[in-house]
C-alpha atoms as a PDB file:
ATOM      1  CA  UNK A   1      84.700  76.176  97.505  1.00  0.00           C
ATOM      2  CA  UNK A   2      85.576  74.851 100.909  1.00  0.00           C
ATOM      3  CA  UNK A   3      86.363  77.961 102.736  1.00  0.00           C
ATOM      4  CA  UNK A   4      88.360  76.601 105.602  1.00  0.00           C
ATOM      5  CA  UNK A   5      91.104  75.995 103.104  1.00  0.00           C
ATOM      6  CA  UNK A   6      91.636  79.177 102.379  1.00  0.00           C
ATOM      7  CA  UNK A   7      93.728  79.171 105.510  1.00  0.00           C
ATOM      8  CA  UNK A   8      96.416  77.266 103.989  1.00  0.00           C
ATOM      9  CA  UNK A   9      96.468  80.043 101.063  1.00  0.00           C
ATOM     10  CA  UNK A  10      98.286  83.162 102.875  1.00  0.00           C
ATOM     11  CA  UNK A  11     101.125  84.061 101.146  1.00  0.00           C
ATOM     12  CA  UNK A  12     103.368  83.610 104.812  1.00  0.00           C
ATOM     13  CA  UNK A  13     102.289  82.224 107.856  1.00  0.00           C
ATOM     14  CA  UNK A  14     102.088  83.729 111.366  1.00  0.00           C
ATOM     15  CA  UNK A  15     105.521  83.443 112.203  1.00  0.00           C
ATOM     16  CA  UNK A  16     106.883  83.892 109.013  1.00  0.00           C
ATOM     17  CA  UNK A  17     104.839  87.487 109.062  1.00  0.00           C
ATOM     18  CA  UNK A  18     106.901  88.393 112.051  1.00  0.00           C
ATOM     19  CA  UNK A  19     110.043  87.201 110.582  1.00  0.00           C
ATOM     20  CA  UNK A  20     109.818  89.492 107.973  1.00  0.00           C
ATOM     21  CA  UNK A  21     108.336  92.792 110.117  1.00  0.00           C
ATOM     22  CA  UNK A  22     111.170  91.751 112.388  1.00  0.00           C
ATOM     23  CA  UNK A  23     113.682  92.438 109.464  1.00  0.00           C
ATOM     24  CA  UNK A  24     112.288  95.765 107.830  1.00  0.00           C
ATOM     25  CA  UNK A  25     111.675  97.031 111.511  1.00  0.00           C
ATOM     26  CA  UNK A  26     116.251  96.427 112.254  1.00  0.00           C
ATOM     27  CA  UNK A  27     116.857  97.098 108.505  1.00  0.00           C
ATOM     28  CA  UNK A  28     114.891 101.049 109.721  1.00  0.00           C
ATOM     29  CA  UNK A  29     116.685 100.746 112.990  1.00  0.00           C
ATOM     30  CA  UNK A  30     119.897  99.910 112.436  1.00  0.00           C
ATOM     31  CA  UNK A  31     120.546 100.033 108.852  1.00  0.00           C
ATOM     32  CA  UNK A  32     120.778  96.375 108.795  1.00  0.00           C
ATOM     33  CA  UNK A  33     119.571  92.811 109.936  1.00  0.00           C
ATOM     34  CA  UNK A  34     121.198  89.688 110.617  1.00  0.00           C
ATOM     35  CA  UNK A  35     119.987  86.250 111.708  1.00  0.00           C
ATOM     36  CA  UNK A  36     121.381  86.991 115.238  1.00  0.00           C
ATOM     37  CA  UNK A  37     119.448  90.474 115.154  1.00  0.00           C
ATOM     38  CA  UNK A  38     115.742  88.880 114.588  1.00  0.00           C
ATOM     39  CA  UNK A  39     116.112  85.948 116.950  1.00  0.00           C
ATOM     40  CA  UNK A  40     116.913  88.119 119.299  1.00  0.00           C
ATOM     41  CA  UNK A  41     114.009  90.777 118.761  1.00  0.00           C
ATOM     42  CA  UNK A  42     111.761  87.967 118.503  1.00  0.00           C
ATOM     43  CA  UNK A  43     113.306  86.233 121.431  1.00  0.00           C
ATOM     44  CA  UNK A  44     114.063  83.025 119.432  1.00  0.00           C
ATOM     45  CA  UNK A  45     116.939  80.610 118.590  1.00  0.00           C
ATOM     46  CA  UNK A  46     118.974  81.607 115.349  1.00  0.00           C
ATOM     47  CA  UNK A  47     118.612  77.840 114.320  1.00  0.00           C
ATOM     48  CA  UNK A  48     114.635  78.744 114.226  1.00  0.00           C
ATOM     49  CA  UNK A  49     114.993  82.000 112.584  1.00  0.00           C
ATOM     50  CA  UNK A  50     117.478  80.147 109.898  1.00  0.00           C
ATOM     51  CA  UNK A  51     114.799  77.873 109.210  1.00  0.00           C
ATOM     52  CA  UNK A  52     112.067  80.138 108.481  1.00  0.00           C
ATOM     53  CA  UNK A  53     114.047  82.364 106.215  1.00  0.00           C
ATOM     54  CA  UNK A  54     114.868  79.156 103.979  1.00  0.00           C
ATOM     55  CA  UNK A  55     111.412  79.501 102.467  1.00  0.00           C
ATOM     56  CA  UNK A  56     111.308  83.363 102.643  1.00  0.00           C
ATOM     57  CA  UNK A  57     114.485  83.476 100.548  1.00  0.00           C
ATOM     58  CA  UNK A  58     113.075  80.854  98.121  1.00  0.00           C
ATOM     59  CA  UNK A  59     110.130  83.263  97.504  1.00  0.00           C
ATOM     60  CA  UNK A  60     111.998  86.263  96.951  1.00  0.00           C
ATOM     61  CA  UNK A  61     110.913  87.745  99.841  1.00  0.00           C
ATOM     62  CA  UNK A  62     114.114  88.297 102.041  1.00  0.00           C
ATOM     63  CA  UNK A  63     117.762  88.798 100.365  1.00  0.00           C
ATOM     64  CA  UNK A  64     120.822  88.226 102.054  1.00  0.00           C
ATOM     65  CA  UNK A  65     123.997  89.551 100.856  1.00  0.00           C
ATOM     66  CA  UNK A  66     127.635  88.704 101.189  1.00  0.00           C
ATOM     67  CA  UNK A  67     127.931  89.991 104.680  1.00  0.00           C
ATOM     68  CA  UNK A  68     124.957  87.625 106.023  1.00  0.00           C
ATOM     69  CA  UNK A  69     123.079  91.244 106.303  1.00  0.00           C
ATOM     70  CA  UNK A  70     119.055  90.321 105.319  1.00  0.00           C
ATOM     71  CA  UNK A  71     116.680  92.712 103.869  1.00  0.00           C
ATOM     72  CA  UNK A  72     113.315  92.653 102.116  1.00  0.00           C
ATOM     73  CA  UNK A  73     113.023  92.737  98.870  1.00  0.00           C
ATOM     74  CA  UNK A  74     110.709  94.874  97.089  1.00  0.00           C
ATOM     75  CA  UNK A  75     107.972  92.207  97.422  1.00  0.00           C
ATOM     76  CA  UNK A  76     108.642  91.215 100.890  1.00  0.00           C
ATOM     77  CA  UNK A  77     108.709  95.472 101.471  1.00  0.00           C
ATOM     78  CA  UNK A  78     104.818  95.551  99.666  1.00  0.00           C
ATOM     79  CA  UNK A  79     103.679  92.799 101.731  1.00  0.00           C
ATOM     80  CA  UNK A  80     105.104  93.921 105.290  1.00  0.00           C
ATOM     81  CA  UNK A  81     103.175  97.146 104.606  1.00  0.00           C
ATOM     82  CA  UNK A  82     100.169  95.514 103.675  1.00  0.00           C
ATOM     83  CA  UNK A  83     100.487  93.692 106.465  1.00  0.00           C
ATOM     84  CA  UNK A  84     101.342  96.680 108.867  1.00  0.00           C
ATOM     85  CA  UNK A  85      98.471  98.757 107.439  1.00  0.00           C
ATOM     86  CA  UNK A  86      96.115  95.928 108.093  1.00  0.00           C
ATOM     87  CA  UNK A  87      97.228  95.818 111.763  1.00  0.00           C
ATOM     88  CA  UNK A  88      96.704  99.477 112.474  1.00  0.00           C
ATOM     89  CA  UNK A  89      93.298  98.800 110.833  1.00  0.00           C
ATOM     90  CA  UNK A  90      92.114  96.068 112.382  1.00  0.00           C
ATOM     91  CA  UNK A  91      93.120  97.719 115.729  1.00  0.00           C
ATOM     92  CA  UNK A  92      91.528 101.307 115.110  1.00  0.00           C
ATOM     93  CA  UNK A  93      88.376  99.328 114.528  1.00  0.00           C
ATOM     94  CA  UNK A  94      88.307  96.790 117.839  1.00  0.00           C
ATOM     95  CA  UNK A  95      89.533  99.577 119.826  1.00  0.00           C
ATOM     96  CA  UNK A  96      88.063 102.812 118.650  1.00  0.00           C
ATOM     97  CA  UNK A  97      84.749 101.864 116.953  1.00  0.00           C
ATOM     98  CA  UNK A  98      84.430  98.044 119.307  1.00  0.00           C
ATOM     99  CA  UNK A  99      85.635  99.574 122.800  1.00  0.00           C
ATOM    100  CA  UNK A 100      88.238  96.376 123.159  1.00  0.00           C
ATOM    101  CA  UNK A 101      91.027  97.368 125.538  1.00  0.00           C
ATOM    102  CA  UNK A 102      93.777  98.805 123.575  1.00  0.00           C
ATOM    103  CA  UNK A 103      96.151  96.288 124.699  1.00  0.00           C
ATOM    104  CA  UNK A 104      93.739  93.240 123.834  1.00  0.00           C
ATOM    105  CA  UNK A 105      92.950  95.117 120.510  1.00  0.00           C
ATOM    106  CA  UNK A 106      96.689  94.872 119.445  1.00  0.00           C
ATOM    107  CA  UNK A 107      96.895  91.034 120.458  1.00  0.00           C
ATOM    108  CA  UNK A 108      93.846  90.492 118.096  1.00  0.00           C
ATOM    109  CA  UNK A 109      94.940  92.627 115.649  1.00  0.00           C
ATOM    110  CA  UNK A 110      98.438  90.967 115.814  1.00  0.00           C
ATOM    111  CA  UNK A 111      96.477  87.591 115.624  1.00  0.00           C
ATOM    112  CA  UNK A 112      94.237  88.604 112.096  1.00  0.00           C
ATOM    113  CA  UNK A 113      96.852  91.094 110.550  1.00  0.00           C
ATOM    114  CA  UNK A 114      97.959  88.850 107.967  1.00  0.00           C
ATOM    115  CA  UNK A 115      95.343  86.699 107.307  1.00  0.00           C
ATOM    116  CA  UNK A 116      92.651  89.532 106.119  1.00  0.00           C
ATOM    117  CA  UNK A 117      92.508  89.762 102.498  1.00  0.00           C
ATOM    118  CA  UNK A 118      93.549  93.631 100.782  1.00  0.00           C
ATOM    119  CA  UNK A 119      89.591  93.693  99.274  1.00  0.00           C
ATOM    120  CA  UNK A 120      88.408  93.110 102.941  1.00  0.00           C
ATOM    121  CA  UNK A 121      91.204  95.525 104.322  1.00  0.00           C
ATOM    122  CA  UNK A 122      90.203  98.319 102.158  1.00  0.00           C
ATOM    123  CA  UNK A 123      86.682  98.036 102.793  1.00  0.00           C
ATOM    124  CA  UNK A 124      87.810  98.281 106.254  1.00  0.00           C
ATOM    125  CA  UNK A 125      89.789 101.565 105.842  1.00  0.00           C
ATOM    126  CA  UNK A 126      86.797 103.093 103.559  1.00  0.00           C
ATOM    127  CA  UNK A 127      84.408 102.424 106.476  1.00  0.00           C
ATOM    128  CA  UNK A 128      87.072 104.280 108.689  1.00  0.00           C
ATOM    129  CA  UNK A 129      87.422 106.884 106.125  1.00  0.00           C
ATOM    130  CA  UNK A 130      83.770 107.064 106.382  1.00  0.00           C
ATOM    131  CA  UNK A 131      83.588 107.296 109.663  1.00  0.00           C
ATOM    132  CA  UNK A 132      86.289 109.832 110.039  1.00  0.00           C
ATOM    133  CA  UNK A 133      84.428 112.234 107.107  1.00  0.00           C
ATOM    134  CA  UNK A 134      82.356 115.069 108.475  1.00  0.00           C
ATOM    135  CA  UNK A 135      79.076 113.945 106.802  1.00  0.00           C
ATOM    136  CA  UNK A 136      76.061 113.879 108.794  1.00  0.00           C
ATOM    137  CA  UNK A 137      75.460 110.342 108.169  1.00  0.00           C
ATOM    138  CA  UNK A 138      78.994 109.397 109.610  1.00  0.00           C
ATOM    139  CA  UNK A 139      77.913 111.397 112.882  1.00  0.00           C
ATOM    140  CA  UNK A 140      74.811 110.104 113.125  1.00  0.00           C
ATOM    141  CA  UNK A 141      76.006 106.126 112.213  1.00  0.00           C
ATOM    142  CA  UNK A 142      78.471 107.145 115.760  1.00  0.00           C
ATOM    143  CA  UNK A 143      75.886 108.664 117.528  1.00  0.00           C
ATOM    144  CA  UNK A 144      73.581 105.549 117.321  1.00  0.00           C
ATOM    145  CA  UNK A 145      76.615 102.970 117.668  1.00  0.00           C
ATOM    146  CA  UNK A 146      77.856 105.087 120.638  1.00  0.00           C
ATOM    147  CA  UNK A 147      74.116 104.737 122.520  1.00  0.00           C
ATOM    148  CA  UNK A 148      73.689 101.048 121.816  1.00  0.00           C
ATOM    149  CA  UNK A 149      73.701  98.619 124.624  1.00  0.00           C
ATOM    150  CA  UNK A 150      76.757  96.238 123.751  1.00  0.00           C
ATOM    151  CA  UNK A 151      75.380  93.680 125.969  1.00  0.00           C
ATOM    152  CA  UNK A 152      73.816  91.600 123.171  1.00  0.00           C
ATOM    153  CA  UNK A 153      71.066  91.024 125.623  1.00  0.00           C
ATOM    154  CA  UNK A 154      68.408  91.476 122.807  1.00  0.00           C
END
């Protein structure tokens, strides 16, 4: 298998990602979403956000009913959290178990949120429910990780 190809296989792209957190984030909001709405929280033409919702709607992600009002649908609803619960993850671990600035932590995990695949993100959130469990390995694993030099000098 020729791994870089794998790229091309995420269900939505970047922007496409954001479209759709853009839409369940008004739809919680406001109650609803419009075209107008994301371009505007996204700070992007309408013409663009029309364009990327062509293939969102084709999927059966994003529904749009007689009043032009968008919402997810149940799919586009499971994969937004997915992809939501992958970004919290991904940041937790660059900026509570890595040390990256919180700020530069959240670009990154912005960056990776929906590209990680769910086996990879819930190894991820065992190792953090590891790491938050009271078991003396779990202390110790922190201990050790908290006293090593992160200069990679070695």
């Amino acid at each position: 298998m020729q791994t870089w190809k794998e790229f091309d296989a995420n269900i939505v792209t970047h922007s496409a990602a954001h479209h759709l957190m853009a839409i369940d984030d008004l739809v919680r909001r406001l109650g609803y979403a419009r075209v107008s709405d994301v371009a505007r929280q996204l700070n992007i033409t309408r013409g663009s956000v029309s364009i990327t919702l062509q293939p969102l709607k084709k999927a059966g992600l994003v529904l749009q009913d007689e009043n032009r009002h968008l919402r997810l649908s149940p799919a586009g609803q499971k994969l937004v959290d997915g992809i939501k619960t992958k970004r919290h993850v991904i940041q937790r671990l660059l900026s509570e178990l890595f040390g990256v600035d919180g700020q530069q932590a959240e670009i990154d995990a912005c960056k990776l949120e929906h590209l990680v695949s769910n086996e990879t993100a819930r190894r991820m959130i065992s190792f953090l429910a590891f790491l938050d469990s009271d078991r003396p390995a779990a202390t110790e694993f922190l201990r050790q990780w908290g006293s090593f030099d992160l200069s990679c000098s070695q």
